[in-house]
C-alpha atoms as a PDB file:
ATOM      1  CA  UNK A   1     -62.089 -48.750  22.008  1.00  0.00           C
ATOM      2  CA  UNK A   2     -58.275 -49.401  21.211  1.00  0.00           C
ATOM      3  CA  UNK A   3     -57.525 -53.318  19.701  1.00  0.00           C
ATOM      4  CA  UNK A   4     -54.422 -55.102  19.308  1.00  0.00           C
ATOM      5  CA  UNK A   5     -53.583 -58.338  17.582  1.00  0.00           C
ATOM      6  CA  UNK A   6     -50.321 -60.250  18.819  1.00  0.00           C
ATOM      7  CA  UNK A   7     -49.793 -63.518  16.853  1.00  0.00           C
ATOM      8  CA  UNK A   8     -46.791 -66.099  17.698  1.00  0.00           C
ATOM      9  CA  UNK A   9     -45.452 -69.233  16.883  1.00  0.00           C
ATOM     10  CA  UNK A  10     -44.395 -72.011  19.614  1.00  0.00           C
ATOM     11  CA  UNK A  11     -43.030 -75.219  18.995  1.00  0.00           C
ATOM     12  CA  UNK A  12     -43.955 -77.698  21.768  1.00  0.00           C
ATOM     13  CA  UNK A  13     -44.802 -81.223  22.591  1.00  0.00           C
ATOM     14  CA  UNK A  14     -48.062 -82.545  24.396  1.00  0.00           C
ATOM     15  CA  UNK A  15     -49.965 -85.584  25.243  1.00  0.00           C
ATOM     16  CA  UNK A  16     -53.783 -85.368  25.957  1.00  0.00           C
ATOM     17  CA  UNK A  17     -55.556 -87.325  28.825  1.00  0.00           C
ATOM     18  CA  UNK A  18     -59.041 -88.567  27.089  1.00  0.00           C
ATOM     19  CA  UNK A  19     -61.488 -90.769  28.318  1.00  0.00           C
ATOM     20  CA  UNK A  20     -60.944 -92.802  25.487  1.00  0.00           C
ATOM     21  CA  UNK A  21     -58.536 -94.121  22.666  1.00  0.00           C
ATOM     22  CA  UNK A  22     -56.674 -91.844  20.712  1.00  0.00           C
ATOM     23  CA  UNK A  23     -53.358 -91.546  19.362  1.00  0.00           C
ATOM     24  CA  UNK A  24     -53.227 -87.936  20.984  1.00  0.00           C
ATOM     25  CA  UNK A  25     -52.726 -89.886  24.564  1.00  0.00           C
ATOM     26  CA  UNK A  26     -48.800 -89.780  23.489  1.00  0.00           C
ATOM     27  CA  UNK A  27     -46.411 -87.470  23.187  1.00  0.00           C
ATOM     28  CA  UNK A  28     -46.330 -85.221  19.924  1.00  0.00           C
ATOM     29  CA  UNK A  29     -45.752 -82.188  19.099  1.00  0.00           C
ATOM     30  CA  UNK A  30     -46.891 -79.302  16.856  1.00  0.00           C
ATOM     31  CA  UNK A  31     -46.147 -75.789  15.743  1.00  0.00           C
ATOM     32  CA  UNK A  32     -48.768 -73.775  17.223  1.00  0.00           C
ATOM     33  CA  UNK A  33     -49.870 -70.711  15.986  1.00  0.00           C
ATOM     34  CA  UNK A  34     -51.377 -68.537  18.740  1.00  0.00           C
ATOM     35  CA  UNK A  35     -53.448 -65.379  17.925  1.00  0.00           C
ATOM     36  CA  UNK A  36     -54.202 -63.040  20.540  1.00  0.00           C
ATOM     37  CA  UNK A  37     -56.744 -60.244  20.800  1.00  0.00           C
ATOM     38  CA  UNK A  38     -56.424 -57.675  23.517  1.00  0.00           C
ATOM     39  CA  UNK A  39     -58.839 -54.760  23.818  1.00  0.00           C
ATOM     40  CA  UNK A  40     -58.933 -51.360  25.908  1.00  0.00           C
ATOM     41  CA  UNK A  41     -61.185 -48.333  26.408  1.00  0.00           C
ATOM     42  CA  UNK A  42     -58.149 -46.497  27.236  1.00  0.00           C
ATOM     43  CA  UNK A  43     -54.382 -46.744  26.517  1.00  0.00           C
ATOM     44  CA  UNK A  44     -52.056 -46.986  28.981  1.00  0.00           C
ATOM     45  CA  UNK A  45     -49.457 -43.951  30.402  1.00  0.00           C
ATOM     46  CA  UNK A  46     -46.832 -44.995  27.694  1.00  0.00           C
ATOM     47  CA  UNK A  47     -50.095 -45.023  24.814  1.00  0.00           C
ATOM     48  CA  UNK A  48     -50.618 -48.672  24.396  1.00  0.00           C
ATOM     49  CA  UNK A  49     -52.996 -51.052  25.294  1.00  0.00           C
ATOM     50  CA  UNK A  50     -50.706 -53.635  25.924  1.00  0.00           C
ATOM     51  CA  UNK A  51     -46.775 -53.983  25.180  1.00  0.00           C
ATOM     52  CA  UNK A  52     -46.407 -56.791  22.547  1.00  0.00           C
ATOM     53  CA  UNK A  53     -43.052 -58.076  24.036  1.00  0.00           C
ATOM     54  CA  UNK A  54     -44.975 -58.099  27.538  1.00  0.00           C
ATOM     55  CA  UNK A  55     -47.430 -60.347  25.666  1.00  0.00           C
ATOM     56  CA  UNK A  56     -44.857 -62.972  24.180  1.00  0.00           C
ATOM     57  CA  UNK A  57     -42.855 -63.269  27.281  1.00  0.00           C
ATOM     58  CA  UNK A  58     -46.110 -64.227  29.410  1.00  0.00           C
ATOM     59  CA  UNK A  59     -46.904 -66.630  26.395  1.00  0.00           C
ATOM     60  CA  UNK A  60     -44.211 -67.735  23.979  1.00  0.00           C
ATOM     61  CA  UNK A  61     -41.655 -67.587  26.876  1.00  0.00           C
ATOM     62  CA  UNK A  62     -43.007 -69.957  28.990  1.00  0.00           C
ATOM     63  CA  UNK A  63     -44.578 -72.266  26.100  1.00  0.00           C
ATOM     64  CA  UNK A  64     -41.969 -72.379  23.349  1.00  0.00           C
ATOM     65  CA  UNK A  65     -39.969 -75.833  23.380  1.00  0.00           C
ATOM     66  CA  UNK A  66     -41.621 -77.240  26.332  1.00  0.00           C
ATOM     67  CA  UNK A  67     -43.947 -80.049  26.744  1.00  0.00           C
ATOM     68  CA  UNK A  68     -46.849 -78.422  27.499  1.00  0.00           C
ATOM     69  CA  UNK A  69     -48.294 -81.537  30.572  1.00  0.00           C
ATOM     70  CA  UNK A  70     -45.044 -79.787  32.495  1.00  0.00           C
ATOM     71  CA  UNK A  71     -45.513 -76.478  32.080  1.00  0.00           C
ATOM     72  CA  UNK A  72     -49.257 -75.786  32.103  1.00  0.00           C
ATOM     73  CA  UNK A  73     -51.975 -76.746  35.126  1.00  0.00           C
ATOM     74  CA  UNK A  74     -54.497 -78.613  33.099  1.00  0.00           C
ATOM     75  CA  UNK A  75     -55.321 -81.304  30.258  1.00  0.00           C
ATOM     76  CA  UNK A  76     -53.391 -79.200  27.405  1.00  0.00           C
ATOM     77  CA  UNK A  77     -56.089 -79.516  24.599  1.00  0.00           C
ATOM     78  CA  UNK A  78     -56.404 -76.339  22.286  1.00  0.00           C
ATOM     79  CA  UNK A  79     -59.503 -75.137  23.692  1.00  0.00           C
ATOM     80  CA  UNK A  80     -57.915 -75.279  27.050  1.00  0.00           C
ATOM     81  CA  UNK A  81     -54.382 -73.361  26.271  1.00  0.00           C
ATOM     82  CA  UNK A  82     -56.921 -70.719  24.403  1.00  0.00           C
ATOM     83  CA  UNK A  83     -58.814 -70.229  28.251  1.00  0.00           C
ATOM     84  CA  UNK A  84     -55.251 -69.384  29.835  1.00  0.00           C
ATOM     85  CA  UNK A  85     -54.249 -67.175  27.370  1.00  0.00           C
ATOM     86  CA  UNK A  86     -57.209 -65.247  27.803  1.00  0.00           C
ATOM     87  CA  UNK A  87     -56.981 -65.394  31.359  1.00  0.00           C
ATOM     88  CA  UNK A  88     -53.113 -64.316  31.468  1.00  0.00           C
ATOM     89  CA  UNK A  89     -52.836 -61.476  29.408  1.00  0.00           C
ATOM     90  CA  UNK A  90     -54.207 -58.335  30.483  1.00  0.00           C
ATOM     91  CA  UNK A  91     -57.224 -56.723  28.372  1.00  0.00           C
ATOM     92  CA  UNK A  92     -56.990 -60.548  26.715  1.00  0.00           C
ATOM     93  CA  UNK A  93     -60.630 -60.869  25.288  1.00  0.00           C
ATOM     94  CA  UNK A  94     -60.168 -63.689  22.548  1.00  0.00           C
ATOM     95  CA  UNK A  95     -57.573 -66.413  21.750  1.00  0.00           C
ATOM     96  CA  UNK A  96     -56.899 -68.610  18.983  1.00  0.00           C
ATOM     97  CA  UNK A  97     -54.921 -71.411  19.316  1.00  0.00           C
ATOM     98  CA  UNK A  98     -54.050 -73.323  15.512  1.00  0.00           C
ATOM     99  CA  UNK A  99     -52.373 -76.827  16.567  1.00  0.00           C
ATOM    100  CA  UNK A 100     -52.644 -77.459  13.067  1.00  0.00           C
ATOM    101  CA  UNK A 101     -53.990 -75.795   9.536  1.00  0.00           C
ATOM    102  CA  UNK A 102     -57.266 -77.458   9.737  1.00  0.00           C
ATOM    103  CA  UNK A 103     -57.275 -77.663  13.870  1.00  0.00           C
ATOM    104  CA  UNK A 104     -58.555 -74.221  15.304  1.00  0.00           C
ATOM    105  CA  UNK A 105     -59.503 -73.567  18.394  1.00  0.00           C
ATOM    106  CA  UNK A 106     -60.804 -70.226  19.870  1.00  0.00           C
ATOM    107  CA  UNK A 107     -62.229 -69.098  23.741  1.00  0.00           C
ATOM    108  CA  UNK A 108     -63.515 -65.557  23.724  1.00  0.00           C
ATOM    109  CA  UNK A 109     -65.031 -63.866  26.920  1.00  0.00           C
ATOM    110  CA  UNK A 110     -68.113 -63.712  27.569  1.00  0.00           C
ATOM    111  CA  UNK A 111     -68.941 -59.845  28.303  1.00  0.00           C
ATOM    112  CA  UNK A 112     -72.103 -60.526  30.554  1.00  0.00           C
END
């Protein structure tokens, strides 16, 4: 089995939509550090498992200096922007999405 690791940094805004009161209902913003953990039993024709600019255009590109409500399909907690990165990037297996240095959050698939 082949493993990469592609790890970026994207500035953007967010609000959260919460069932009850929390300064995270308005608009702020972090640095988010995003970790991303891509896996293969085989590499590809050109010897990779995935191309690491392939990874931060599908990620970084669309993220980076947005607000996230706008950009993304869904409440934009951590645990939820971890999901879709799993879900958009091929051979994705395991995200980690750092909002903050004591906020992590992680989604990994479940192999079943």
């Amino acid at each position: 089995m082949y493993y990469v690791v592609k790890k970026l940094e994207v500035s953007a805004s967010h609000h959260l939509r919460l069932n009850y009161e929390s300064k995270c209902t308005r608009d702020h913003g972090h640095n988010w550090l995003i970790t991303i953990y891509c896996k293969r039993r085989d590499l590809d024709e050109n010897g990779m498992v995935a191309d690491f600019g392939h990874i931060k255009t599908m990620i970084a590109d669309k993220l980076d200096h947005q607000c996230l409500n706008e950009v993304l399909p869904f409440n934009p907690t951590a645990e939820n922007i971890a999901r879709w990165v799993v879900d958009t990037v091929p051979y994705c297996y395991r995200a980690e999405v750092r909002e903050s240095e004591n906020n992590l959050a992680v989604y990994e698939k479940d192999e079943q």
